[in-house]
Each structure stands twice: as structure tokens, then as C-alpha cells.
C-alpha atoms as a PDB file:
ATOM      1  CA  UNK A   1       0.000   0.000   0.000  1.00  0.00           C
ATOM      2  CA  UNK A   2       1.299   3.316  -1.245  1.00  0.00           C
ATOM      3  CA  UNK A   3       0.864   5.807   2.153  1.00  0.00           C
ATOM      4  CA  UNK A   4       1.120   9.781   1.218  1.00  0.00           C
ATOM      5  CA  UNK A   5      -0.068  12.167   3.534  1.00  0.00           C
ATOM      6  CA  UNK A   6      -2.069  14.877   2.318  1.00  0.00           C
ATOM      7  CA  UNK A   7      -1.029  18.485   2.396  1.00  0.00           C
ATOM      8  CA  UNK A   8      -1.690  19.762   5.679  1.00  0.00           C
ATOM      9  CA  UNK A   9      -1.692  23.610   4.564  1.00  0.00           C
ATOM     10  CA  UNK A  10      -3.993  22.989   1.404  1.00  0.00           C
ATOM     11  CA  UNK A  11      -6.805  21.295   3.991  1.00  0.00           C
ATOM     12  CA  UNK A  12      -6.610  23.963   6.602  1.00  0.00           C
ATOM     13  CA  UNK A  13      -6.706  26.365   3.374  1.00  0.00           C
ATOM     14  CA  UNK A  14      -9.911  24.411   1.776  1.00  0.00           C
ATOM     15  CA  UNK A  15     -11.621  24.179   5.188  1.00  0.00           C
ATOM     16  CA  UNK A  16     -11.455  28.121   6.107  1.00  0.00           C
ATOM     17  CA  UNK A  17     -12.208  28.829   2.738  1.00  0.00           C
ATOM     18  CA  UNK A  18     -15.973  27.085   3.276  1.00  0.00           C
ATOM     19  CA  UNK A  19     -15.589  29.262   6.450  1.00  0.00           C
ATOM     20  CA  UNK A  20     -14.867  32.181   4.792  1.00  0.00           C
ATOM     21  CA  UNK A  21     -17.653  34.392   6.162  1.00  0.00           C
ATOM     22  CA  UNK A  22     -17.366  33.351   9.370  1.00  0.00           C
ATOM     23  CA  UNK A  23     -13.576  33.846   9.381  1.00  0.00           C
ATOM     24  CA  UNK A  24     -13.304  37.269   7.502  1.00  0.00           C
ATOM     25  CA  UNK A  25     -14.914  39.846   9.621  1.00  0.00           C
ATOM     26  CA  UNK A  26     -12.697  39.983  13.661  1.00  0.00           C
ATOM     27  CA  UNK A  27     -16.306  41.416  14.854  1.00  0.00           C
ATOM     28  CA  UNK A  28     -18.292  38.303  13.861  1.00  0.00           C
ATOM     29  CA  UNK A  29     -15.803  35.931  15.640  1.00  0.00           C
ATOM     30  CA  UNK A  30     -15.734  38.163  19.140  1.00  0.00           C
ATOM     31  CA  UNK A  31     -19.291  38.562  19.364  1.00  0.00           C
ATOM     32  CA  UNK A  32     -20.922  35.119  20.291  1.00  0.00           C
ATOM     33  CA  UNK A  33     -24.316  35.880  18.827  1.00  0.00           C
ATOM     34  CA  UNK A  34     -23.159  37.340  15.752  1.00  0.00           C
ATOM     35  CA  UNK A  35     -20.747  34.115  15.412  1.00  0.00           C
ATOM     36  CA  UNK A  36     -23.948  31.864  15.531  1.00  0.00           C
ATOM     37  CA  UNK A  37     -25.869  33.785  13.476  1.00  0.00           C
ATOM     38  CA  UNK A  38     -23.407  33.535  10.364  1.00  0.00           C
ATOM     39  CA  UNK A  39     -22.862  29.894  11.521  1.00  0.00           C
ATOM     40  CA  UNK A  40     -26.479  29.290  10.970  1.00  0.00           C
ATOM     41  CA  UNK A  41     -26.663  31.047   7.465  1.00  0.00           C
ATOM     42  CA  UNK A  42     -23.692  29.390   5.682  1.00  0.00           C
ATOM     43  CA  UNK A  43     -24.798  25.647   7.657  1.00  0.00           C
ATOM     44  CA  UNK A  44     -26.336  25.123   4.232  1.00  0.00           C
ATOM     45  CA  UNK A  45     -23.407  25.309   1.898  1.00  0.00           C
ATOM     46  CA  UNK A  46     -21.458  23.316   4.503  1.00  0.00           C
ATOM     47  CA  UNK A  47     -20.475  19.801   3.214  1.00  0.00           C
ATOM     48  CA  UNK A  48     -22.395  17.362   5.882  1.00  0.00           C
ATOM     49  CA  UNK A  49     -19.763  16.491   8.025  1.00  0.00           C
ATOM     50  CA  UNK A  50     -18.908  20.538   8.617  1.00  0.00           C
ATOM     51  CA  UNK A  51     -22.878  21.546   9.255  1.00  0.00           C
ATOM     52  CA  UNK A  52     -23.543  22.424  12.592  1.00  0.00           C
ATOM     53  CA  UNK A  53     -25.443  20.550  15.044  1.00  0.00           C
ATOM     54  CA  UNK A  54     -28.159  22.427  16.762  1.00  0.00           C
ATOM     55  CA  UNK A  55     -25.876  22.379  19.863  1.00  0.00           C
ATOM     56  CA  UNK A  56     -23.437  24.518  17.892  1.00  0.00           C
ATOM     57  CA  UNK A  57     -25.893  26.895  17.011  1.00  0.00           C
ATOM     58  CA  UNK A  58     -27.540  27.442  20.513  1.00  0.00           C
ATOM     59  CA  UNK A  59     -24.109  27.261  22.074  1.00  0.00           C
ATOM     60  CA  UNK A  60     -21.433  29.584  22.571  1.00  0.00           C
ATOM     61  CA  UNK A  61     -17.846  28.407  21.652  1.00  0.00           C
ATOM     62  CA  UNK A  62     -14.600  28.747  19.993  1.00  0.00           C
ATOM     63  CA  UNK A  63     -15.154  29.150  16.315  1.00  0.00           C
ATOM     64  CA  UNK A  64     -12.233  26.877  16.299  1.00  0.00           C
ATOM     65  CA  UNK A  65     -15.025  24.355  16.868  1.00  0.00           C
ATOM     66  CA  UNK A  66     -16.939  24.876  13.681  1.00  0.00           C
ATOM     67  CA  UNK A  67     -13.703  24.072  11.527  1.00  0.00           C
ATOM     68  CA  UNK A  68     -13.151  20.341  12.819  1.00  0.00           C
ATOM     69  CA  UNK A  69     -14.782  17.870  10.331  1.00  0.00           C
ATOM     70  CA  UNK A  70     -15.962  15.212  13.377  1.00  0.00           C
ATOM     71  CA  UNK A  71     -19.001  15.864  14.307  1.00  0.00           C
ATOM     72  CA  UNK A  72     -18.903  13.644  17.740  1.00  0.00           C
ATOM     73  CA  UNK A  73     -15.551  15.529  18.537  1.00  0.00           C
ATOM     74  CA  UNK A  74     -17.462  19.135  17.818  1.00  0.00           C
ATOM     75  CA  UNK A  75     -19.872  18.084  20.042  1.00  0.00           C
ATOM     76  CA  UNK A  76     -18.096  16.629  22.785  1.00  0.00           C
ATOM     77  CA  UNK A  77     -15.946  19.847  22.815  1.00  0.00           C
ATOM     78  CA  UNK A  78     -19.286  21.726  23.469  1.00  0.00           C
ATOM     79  CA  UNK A  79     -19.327  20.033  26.604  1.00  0.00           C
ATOM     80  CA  UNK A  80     -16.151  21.712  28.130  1.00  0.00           C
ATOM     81  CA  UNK A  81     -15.348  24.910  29.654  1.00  0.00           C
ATOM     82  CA  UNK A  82     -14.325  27.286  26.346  1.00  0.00           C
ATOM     83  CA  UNK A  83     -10.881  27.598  27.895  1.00  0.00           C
ATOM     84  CA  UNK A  84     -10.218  23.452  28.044  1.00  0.00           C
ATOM     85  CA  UNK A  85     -11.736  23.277  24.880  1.00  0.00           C
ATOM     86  CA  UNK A  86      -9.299  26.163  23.357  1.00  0.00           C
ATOM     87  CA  UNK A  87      -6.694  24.384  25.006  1.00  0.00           C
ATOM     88  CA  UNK A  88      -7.857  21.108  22.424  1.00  0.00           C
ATOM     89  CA  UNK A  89      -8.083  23.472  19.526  1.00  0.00           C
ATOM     90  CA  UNK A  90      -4.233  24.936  19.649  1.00  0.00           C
ATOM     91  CA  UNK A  91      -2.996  21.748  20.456  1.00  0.00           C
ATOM     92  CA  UNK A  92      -5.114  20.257  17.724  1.00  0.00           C
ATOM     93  CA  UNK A  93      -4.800  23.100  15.440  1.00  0.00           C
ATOM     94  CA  UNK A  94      -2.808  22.356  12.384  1.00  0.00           C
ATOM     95  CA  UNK A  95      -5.707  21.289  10.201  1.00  0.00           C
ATOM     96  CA  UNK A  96      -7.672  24.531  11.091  1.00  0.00           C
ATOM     97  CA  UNK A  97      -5.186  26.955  11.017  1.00  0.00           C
ATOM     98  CA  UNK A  98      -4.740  27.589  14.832  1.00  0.00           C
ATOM     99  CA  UNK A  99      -1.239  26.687  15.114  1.00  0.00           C
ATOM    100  CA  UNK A 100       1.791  25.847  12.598  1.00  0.00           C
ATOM    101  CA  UNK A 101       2.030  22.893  11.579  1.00  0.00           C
ATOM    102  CA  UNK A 102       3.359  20.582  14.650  1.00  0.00           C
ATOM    103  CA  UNK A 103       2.947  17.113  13.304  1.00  0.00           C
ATOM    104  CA  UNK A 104       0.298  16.348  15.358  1.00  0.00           C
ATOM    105  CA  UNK A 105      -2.053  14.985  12.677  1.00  0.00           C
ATOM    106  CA  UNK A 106      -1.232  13.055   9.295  1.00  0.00           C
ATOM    107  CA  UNK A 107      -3.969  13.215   7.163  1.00  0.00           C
ATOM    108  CA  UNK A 108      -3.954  10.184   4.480  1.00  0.00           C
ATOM    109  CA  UNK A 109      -5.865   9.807   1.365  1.00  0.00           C
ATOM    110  CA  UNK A 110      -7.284  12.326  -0.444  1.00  0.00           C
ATOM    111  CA  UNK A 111     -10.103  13.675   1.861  1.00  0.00           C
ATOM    112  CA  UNK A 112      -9.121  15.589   4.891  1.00  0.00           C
ATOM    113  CA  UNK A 113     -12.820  16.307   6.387  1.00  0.00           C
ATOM    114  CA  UNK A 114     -12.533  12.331   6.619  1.00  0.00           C
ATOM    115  CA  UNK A 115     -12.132  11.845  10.379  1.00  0.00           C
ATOM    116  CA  UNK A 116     -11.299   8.390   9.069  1.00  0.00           C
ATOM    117  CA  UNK A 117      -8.205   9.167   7.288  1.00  0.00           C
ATOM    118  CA  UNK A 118      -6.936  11.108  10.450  1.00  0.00           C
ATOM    119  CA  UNK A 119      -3.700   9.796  12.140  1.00  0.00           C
ATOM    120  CA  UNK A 120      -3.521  11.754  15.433  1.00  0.00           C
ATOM    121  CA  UNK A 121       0.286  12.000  17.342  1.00  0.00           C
ATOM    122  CA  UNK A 122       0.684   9.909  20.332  1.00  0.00           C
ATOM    123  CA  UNK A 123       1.486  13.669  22.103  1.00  0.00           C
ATOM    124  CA  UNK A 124      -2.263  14.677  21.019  1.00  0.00           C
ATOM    125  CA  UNK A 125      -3.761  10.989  22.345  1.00  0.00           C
ATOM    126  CA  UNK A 126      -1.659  11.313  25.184  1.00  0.00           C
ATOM    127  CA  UNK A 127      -3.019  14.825  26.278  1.00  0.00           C
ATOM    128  CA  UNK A 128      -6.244  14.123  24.775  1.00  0.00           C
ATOM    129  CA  UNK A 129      -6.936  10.588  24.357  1.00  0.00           C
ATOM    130  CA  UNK A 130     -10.222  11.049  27.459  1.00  0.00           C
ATOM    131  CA  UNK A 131     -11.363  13.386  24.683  1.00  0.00           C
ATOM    132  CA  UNK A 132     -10.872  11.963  21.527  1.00  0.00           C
ATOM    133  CA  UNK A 133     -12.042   8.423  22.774  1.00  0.00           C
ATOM    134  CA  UNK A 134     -11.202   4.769  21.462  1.00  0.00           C
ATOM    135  CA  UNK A 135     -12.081   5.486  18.083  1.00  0.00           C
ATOM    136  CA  UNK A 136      -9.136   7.873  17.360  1.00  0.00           C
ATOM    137  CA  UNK A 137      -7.007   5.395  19.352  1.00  0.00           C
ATOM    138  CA  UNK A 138      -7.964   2.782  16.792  1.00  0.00           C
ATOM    139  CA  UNK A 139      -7.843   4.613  13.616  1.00  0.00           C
ATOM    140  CA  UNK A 140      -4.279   5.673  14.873  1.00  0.00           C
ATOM    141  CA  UNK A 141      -3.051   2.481  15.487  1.00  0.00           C
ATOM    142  CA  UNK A 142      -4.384   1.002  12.041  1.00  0.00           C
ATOM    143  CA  UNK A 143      -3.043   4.035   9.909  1.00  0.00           C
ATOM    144  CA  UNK A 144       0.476   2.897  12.186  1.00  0.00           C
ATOM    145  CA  UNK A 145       0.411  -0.762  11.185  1.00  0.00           C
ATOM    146  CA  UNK A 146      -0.261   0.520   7.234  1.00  0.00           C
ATOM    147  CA  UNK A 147       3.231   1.930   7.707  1.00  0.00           C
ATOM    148  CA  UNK A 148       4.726  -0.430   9.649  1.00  0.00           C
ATOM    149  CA  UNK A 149       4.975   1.407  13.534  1.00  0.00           C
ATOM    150  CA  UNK A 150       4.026  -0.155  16.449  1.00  0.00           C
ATOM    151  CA  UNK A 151       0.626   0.253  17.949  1.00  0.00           C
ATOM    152  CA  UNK A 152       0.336   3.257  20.290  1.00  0.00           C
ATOM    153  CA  UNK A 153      -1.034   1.806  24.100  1.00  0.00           C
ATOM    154  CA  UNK A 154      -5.198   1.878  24.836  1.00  0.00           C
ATOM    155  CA  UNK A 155      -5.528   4.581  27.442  1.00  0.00           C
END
């Protein structure tokens, strides 16, 4: 099996450009009810996997929330204080543009809003693994045997 990761920079570019009018106006993203207000209008030209739950549009939070293509992991960040979840975001942030790129997720394949095609770092599981749950801890470990690493432990 041929493994290449895909481009980092051109995901976190395609993902705030569906975002774009969330993302281009500072006022919309520090004031919470304008942020779900232009959530809610563009929810329809969001591929699925991007559209907001209701949660996300009664709720406030980091916009950083809105740009992670995982529904279940959106929502369970919507259950944290805004400054744990934050915390997730710039650690996780690569993919949305919230950090450089650190390494701390290989996207394979060709589609990055595939949660499935996410290989998270063992840093990332390690600090987030109560977070991310067994799923991520599985996909990791089968993207790891594809290339031949050993399995990262079951937290």
C-alpha cells in the first residue's frame, strides 16, 4: 500500500475557505451571537460532516469548533469549559489553522474532512486521548500498522 499524507496547509486552506464568512470579519468571531448567526446562514453550503449541530448553534464556543470535520468531537468539545476546549483546539490546530504545523495529525488519502483518514500523534492521544475516545485510538493504530509502527497503548 502506497501511504502519502495529504497536504496539511492545502486542507486547513480548503476548510477556512468554506468558512470564509465566518472567518473574515474579527467582529463576527468576538461577538458570540453574531458568530452563531453567520454559523447558521452558511450551515447550508457546509459539506455534511462541517454543518452544525443544533448544539453549535444554541451554544457559545470557539469558532475553532466549527472548523473540525468530526461531528462527535465538535460536540463533545461543546461540553467543556471554552478555555479546556481552546486548550484542544491549539494543540489540535494544524488542520484549522490555529497553530503551525506541529505534526500532530497526518492526514492520508485524499479527503481531509474524513475523520477516518486522520492519524492523530501519540502527544495529542496522550493529552487528549479522554477526549478523543477509542475510536481515534484505533484509527491511529491502524493508519500505524499501514506503515509499519508499532501500535500506540489503549488509554
Amino acid at each position: 500500500m502506497v501511504m502519502v499524507p495529504y497536504d496539511r496547509n492545502r486542507a486547513k486552506n480548503q476548510i477556512r475557505e468554506l468558512f470564509h464568512p465566518l472567518l473574515s470579519d474579527p467582529s463576527v468571531l468576538a461577538n458570540p451571537e453574531r458568530h452563531l448567526a453567520v454559523l447558521a446562514s452558511i450551515s447550508d453550503t457546509l459539506p455534511s460532516v462541517l454543518k452544525p449541530s443544533k448544539a453549535q448553534l444554541e451554544t457559545h464556543h470557539h469558532y475553532g469548533i466549527d472548523l473540525i470535520a468530526s461531528p462527535a468531537l465538535r460536540d463533545r468539545l461543546l461540553s467543556l469549559t471554552r478555555d479546556v476546549a481552546q486548550s484542544f483546539i491549539s494543540d489540535f490546530g494544524s488542520i484549522i489553522g490555529e497553530a503551525e504545523d506541529v505534526g500532530q495529525i497526518i492526514i492520508w488519502g485524499e479527503d481531509p474532512l474524513n475523520e477516518i483518514s486522520w492519524e492523530v500523534s501519540q502527544q495529542l492521544l496522550e493529552r487528549w486521548g479522554w477526549l478523543l475516545g477509542k475510536e481515534f485510538i484505533g484509527r491511529c493504530n491502524w493508519w500505524r500498522r499501514q506503515r509499519g509502527a508499532p501500535p500506540l497503548p489503549h488509554w
